[in-house]
PDB file of N, CA and C in Angstrom:
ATOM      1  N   UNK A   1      87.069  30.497  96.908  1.00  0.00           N
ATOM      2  CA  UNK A   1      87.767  31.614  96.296  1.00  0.00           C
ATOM      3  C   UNK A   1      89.119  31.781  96.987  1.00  0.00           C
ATOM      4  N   UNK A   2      90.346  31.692  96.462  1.00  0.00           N
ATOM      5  CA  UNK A   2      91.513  32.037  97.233  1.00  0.00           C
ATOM      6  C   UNK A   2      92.052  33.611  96.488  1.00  0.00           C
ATOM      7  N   UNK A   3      92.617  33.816  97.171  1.00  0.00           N
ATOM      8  CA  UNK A   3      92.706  35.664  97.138  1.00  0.00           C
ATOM      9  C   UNK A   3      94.752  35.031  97.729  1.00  0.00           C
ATOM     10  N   UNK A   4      95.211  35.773  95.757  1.00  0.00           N
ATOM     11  CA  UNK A   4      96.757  35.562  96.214  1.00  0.00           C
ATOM     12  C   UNK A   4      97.111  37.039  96.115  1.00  0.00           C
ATOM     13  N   UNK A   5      97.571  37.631  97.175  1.00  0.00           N
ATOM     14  CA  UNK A   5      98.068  38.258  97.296  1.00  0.00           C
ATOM     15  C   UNK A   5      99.148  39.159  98.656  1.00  0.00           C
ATOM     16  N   UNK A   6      99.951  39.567  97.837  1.00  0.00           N
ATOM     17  CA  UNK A   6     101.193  40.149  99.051  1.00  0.00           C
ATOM     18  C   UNK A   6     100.990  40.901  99.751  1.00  0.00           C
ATOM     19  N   UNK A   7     100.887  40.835 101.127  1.00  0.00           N
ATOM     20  CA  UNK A   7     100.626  42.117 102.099  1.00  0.00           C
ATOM     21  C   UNK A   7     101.508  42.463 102.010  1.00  0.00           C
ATOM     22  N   UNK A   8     101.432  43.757 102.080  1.00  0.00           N
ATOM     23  CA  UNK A   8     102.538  45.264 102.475  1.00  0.00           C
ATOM     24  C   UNK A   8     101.961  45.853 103.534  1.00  0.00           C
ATOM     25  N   UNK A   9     102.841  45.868 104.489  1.00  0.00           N
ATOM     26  CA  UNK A   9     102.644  46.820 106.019  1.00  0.00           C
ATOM     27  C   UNK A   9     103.804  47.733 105.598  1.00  0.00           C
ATOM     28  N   UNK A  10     103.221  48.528 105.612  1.00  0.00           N
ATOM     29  CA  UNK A  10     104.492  49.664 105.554  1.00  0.00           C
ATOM     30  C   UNK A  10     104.907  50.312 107.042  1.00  0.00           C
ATOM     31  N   UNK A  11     105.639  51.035 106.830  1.00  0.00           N
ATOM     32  CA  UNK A  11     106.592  51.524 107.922  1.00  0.00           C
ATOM     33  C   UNK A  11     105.905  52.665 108.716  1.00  0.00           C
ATOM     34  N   UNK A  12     105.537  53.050 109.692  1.00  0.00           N
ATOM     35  CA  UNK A  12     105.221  54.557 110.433  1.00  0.00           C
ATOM     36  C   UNK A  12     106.703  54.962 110.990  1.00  0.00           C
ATOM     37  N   UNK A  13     106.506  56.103 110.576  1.00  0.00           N
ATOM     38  CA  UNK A  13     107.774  56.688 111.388  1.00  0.00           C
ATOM     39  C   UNK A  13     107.178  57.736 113.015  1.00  0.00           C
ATOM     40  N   UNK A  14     107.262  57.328 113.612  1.00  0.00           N
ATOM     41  CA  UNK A  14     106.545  58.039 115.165  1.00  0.00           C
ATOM     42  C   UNK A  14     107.080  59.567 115.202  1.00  0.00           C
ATOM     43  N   UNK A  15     106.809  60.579 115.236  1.00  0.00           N
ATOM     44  CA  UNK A  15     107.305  61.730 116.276  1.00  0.00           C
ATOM     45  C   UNK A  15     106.853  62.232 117.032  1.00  0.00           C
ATOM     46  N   UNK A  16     107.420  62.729 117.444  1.00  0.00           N
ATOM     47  CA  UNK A  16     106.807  63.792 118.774  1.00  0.00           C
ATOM     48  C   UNK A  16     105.345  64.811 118.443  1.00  0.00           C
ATOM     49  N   UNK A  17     104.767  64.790 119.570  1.00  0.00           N
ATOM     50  CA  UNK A  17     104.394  64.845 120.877  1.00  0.00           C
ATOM     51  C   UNK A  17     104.071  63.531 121.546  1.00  0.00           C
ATOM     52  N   UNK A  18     105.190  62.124 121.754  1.00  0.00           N
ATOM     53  CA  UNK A  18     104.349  61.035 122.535  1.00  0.00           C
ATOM     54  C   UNK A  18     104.366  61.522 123.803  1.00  0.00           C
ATOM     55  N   UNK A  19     105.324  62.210 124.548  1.00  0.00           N
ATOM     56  CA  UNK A  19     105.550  61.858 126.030  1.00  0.00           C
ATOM     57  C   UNK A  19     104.933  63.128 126.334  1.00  0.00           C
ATOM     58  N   UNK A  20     103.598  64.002 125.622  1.00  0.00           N
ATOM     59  CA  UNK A  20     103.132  64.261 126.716  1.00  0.00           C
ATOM     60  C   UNK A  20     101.121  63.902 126.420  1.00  0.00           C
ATOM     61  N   UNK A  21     100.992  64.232 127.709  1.00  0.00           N
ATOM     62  CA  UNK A  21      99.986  62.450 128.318  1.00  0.00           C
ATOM     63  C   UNK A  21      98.936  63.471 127.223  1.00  0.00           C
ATOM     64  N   UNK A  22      98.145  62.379 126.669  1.00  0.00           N
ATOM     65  CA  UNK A  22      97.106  62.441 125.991  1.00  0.00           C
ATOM     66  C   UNK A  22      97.177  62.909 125.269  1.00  0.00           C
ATOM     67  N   UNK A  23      98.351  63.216 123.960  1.00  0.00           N
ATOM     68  CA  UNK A  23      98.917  63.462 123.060  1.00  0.00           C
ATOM     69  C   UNK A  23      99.227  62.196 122.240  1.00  0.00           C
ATOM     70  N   UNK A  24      98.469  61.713 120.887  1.00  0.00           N
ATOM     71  CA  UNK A  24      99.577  60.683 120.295  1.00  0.00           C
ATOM     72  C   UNK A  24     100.561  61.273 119.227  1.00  0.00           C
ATOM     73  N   UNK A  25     101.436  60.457 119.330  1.00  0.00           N
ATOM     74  CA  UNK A  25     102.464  60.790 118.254  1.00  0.00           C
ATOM     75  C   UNK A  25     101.959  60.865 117.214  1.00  0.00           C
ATOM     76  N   UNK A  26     102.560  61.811 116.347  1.00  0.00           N
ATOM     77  CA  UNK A  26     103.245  62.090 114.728  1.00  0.00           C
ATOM     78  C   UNK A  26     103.133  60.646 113.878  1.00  0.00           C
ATOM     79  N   UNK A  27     102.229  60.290 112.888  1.00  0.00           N
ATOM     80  CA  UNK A  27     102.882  59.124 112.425  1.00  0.00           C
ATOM     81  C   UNK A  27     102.703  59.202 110.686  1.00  0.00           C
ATOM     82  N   UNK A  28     103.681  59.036 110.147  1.00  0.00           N
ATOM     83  CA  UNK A  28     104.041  59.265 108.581  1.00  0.00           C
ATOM     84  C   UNK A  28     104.217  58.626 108.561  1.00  0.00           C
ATOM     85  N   UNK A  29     103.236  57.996 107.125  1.00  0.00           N
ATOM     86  CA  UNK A  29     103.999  56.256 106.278  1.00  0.00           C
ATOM     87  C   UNK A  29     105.061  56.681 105.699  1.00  0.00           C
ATOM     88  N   UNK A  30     106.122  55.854 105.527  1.00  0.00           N
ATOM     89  CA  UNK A  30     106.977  55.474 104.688  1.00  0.00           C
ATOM     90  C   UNK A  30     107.131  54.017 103.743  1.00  0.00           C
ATOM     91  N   UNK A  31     107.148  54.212 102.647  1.00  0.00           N
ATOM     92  CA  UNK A  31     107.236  52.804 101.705  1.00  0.00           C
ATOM     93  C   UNK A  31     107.981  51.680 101.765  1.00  0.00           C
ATOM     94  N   UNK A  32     109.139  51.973 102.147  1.00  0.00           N
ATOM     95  CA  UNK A  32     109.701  50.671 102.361  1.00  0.00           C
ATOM     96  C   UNK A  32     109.763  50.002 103.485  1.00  0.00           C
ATOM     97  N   UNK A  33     110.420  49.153 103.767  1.00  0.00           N
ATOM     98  CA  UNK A  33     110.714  48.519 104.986  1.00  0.00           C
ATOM     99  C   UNK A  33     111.091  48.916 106.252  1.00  0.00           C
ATOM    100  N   UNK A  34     111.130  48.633 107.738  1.00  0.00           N
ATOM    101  CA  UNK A  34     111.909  49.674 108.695  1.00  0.00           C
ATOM    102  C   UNK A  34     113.222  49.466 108.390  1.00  0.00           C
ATOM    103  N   UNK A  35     114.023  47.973 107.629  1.00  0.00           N
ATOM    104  CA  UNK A  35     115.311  48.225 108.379  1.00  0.00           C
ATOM    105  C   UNK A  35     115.708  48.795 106.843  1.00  0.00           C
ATOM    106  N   UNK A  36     114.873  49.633 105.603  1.00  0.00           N
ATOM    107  CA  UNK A  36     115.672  50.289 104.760  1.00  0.00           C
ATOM    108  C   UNK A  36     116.174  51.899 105.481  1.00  0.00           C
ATOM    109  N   UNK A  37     115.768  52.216 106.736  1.00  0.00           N
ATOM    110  CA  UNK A  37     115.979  53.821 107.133  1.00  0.00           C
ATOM    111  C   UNK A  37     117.271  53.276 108.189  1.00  0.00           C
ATOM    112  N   UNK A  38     117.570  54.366 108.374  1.00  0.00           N
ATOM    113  CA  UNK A  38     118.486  54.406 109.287  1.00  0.00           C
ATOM    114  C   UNK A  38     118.211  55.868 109.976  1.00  0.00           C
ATOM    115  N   UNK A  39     118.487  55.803 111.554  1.00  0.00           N
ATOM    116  CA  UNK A  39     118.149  57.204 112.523  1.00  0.00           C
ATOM    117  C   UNK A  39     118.999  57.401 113.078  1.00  0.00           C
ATOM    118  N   UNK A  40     119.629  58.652 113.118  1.00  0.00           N
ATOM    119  CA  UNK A  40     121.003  59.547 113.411  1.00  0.00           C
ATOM    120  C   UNK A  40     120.613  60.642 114.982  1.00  0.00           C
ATOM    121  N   UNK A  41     121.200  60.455 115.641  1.00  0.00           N
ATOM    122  CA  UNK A  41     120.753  62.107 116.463  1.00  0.00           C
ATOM    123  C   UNK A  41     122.589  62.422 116.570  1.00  0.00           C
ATOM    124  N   UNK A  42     121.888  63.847 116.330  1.00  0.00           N
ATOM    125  CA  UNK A  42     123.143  64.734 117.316  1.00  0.00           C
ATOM    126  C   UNK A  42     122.702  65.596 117.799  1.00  0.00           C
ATOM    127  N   UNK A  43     123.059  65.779 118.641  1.00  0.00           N
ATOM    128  CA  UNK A  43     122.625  66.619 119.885  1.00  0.00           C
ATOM    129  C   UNK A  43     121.207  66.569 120.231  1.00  0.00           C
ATOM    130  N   UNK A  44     120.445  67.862 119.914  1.00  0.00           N
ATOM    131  CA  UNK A  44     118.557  67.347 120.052  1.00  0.00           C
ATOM    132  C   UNK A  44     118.208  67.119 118.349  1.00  0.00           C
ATOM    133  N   UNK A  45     119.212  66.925 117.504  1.00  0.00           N
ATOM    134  CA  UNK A  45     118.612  66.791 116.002  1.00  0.00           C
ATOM    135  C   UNK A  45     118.475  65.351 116.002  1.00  0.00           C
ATOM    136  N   UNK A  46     117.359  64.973 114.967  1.00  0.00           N
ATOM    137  CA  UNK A  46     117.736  63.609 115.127  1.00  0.00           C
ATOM    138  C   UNK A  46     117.059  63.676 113.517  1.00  0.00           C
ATOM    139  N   UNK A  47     117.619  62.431 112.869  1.00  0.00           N
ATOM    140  CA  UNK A  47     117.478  62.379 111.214  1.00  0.00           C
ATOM    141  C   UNK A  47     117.228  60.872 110.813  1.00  0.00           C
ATOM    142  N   UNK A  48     115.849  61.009 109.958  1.00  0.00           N
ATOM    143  CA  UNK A  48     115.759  59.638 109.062  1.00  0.00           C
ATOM    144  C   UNK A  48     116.002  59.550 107.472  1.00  0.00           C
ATOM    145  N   UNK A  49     117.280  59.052 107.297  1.00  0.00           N
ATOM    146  CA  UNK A  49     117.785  58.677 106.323  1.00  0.00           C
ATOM    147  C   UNK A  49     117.767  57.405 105.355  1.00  0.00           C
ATOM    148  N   UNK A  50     116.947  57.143 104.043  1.00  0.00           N
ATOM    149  CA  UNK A  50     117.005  56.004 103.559  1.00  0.00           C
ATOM    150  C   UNK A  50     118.458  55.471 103.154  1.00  0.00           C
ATOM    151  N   UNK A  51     118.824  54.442 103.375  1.00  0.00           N
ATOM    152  CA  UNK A  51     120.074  53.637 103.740  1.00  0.00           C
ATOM    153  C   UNK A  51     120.937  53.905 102.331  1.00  0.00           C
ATOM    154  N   UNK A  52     119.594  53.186 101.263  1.00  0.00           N
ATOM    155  CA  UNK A  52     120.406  53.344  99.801  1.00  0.00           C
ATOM    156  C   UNK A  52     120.766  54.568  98.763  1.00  0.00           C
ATOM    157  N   UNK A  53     119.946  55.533  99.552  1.00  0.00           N
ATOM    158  CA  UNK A  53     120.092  56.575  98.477  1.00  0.00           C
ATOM    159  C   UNK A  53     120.868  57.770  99.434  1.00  0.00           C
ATOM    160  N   UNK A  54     120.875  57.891 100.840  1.00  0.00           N
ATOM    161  CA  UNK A  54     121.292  58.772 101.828  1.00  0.00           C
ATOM    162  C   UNK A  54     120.179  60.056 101.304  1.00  0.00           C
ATOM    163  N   UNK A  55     119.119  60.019 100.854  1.00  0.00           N
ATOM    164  CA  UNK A  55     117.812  60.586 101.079  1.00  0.00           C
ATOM    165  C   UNK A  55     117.456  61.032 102.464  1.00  0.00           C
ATOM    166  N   UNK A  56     117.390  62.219 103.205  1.00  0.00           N
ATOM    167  CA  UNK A  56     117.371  62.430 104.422  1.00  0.00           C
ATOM    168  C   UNK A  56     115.230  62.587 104.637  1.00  0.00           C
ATOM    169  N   UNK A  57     114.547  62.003 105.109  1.00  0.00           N
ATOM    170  CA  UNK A  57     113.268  62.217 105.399  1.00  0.00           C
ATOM    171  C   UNK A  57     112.674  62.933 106.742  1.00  0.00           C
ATOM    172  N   UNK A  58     113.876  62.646 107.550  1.00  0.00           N
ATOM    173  CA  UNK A  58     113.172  63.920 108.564  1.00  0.00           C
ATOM    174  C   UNK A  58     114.061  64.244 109.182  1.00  0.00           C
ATOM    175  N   UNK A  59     114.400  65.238 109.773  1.00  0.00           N
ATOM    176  CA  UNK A  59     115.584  66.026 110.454  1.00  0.00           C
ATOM    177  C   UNK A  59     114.373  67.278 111.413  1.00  0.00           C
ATOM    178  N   UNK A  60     114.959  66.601 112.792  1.00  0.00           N
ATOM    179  CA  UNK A  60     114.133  67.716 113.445  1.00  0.00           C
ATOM    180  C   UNK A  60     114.587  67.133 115.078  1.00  0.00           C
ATOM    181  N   UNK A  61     112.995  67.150 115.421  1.00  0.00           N
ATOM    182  CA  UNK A  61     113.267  66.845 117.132  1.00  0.00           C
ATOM    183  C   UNK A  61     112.665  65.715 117.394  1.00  0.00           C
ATOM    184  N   UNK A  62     113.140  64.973 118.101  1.00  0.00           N
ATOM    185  CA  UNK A  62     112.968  63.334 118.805  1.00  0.00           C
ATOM    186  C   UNK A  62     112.777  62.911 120.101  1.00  0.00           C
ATOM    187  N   UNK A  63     112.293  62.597 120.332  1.00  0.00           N
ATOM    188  CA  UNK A  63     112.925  60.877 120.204  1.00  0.00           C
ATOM    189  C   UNK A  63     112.223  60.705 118.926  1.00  0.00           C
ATOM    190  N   UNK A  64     112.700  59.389 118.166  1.00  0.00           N
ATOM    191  CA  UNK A  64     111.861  58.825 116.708  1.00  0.00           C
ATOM    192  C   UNK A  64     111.925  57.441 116.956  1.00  0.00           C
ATOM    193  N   UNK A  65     110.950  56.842 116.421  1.00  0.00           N
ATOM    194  CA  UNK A  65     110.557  55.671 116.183  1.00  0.00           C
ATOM    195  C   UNK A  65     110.285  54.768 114.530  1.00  0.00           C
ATOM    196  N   UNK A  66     110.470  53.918 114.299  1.00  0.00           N
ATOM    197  CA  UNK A  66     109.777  53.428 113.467  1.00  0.00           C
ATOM    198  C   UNK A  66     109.678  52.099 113.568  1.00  0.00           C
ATOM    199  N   UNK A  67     107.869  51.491 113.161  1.00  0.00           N
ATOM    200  CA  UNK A  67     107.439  50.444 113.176  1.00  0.00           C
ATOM    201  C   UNK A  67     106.743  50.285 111.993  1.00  0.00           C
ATOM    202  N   UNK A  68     106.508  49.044 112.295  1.00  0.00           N
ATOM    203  CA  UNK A  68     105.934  48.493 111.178  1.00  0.00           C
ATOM    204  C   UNK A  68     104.174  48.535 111.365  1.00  0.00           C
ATOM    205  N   UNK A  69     103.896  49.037 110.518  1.00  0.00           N
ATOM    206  CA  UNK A  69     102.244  49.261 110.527  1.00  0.00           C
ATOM    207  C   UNK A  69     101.525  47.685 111.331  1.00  0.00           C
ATOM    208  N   UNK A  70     100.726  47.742 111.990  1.00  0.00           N
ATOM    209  CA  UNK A  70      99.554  46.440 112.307  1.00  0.00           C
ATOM    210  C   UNK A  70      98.869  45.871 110.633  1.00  0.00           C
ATOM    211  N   UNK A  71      98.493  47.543 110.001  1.00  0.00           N
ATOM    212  CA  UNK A  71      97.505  46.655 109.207  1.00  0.00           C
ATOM    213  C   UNK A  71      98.483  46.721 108.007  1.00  0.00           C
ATOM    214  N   UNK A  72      97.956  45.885 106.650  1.00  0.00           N
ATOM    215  CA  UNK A  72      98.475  45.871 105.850  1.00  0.00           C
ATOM    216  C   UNK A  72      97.740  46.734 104.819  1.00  0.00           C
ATOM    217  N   UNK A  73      98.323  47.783 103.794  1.00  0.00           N
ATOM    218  CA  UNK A  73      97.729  47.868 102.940  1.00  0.00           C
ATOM    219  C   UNK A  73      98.058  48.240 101.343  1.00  0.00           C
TER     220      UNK A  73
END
């Protein structure tokens, strides 16, 4: 039996609470890819913006991260 099909790992976007101990981060899928966002800070704001539409998805407090999921689904 061969099984064709496309994995999709989608994106987590990390937030806060990582850095304090025994706390895990915040993690929201996002659909597309990591390098479709782009992450802004000013000052303690920090903002995830999709690249093509300037769609803002999170505006708040950071540090932020985004990776790419382990699993696919």
């Amino acid at each position: 039996m061969t099984i064709e099909s496309c994995w999709n790992y989608p994106t987590l976007l990390c937030t806060p609470p990582w850095k304090i101990e025994g706390v895990f981060p915040t993690e929201t899928l996002l659909p597309l890819e990591p390098e479709a966002y782009t992450i802004t800070q000013e000052g303690d704001i920090w903002r995830v913006t999709v690249k093509h539409s300037g769609e803002v998805l999170y505006e708040g407090p950071g540090p932020l991260e985004l990776v790419e999921s382990p699993a696919p689904f």
